[in-house]
C-alpha atoms as a PDB file:
ATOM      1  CA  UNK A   1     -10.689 -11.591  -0.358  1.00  0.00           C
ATOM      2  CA  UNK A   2     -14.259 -13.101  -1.163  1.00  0.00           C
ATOM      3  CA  UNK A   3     -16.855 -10.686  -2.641  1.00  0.00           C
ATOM      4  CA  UNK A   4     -20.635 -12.395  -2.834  1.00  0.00           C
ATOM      5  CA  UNK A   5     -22.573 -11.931  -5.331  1.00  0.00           C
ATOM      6  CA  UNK A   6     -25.680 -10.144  -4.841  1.00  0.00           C
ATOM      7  CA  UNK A   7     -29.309 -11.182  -6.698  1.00  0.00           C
ATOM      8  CA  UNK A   8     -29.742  -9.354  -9.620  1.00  0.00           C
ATOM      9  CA  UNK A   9     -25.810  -7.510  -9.839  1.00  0.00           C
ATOM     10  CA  UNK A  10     -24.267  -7.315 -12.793  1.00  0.00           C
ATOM     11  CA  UNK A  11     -20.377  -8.198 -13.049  1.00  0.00           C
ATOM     12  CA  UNK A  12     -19.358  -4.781 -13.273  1.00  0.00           C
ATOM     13  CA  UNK A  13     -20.457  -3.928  -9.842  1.00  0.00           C
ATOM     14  CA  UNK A  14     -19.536  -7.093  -8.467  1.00  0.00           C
ATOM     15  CA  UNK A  15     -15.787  -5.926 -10.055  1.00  0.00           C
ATOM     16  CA  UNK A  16     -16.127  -2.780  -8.613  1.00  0.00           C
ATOM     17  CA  UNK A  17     -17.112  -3.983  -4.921  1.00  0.00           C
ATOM     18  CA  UNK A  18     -13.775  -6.706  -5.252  1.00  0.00           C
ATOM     19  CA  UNK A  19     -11.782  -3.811  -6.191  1.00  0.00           C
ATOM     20  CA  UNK A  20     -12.670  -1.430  -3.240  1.00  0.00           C
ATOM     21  CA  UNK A  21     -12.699  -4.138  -0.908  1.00  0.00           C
ATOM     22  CA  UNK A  22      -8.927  -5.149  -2.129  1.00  0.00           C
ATOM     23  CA  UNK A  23      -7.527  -1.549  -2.393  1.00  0.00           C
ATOM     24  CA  UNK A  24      -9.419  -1.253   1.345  1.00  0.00           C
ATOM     25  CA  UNK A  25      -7.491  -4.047   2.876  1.00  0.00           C
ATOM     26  CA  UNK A  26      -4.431  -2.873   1.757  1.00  0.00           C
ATOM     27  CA  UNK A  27      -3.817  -6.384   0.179  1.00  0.00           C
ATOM     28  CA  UNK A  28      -2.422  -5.134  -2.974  1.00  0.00           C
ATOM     29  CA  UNK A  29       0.263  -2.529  -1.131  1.00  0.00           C
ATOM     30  CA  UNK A  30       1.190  -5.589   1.410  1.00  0.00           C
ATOM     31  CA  UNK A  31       1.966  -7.440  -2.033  1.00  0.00           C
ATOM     32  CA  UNK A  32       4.037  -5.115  -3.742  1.00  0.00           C
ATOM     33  CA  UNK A  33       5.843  -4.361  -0.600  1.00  0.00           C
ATOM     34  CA  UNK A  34       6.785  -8.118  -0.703  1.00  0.00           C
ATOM     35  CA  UNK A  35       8.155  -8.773  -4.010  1.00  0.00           C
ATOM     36  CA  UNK A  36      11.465  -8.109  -3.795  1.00  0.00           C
ATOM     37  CA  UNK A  37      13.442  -9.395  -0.722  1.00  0.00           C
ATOM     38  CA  UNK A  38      15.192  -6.892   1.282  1.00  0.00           C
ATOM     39  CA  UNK A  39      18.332  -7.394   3.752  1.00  0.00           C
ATOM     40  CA  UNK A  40      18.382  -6.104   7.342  1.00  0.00           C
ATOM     41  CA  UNK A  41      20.906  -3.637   6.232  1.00  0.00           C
ATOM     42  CA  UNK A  42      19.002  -2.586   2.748  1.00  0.00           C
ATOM     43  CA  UNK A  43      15.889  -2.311   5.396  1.00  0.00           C
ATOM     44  CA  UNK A  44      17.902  -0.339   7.782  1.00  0.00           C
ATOM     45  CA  UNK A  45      19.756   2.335   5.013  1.00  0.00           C
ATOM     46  CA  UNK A  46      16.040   2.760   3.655  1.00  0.00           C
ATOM     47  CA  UNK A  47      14.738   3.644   6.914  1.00  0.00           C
ATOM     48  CA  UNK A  48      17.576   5.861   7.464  1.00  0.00           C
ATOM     49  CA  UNK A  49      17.234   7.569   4.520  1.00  0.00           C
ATOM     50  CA  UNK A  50      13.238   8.082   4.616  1.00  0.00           C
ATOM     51  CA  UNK A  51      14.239   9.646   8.268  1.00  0.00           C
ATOM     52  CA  UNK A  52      16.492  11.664   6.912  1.00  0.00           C
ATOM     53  CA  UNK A  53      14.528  13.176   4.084  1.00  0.00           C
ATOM     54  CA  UNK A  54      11.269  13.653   6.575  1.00  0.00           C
ATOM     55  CA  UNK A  55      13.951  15.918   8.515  1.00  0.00           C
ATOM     56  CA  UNK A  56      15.012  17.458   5.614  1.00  0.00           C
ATOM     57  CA  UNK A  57      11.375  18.326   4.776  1.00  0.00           C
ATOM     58  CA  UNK A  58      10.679  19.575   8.087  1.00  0.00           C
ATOM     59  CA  UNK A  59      13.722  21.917   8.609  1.00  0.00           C
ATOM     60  CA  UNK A  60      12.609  23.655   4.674  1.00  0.00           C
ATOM     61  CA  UNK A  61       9.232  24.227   6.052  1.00  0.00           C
ATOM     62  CA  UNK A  62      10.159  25.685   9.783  1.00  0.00           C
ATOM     63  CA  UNK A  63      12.937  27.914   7.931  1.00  0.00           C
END
C-alpha cells in the first residue's frame, strides 16, 4: 500500500488516508487470517461448524 503525500498535508492526514486505504483493501484482515497455519481438516471442521451455527441461527429466528 503506497499513500502520496499531498503539498501542504500534515502527517496526521497522511496517517489517516494510509489507514483507510489499508482497512479498505482488506490487507490487514488477509494478514491476520494468515498467521496461523491451518490443516485441510482444521479448515474443513471450521467450515462445518460456522455452517452449522448459521443454521442454528436461522432455525431460532424462523421459530
Amino acid at each position: 500500500m503506497q499513500v502520496v503525500l499531498r503539498e501542504g498535508e500534515n502527517f496526521e492526514s497522511l496517517l489517516r488516508r494510509f489507514k483507510s486505504a489499508v482497512e479498505h483493501n482488506g490487507i490487514i484482515k488477509d494478514y491476520k487470517r494468515h498467521q496461523a497455519f491451518m490443516s485441510r481438516a482444521e479448515r474443513a471442521r471450521a467450515k462445518a461448524k460456522r455452517a452449522e451455527r448459521r443454521l442454528m441461527r436461522r432455525m431460532r429466528r424462523a421459530a
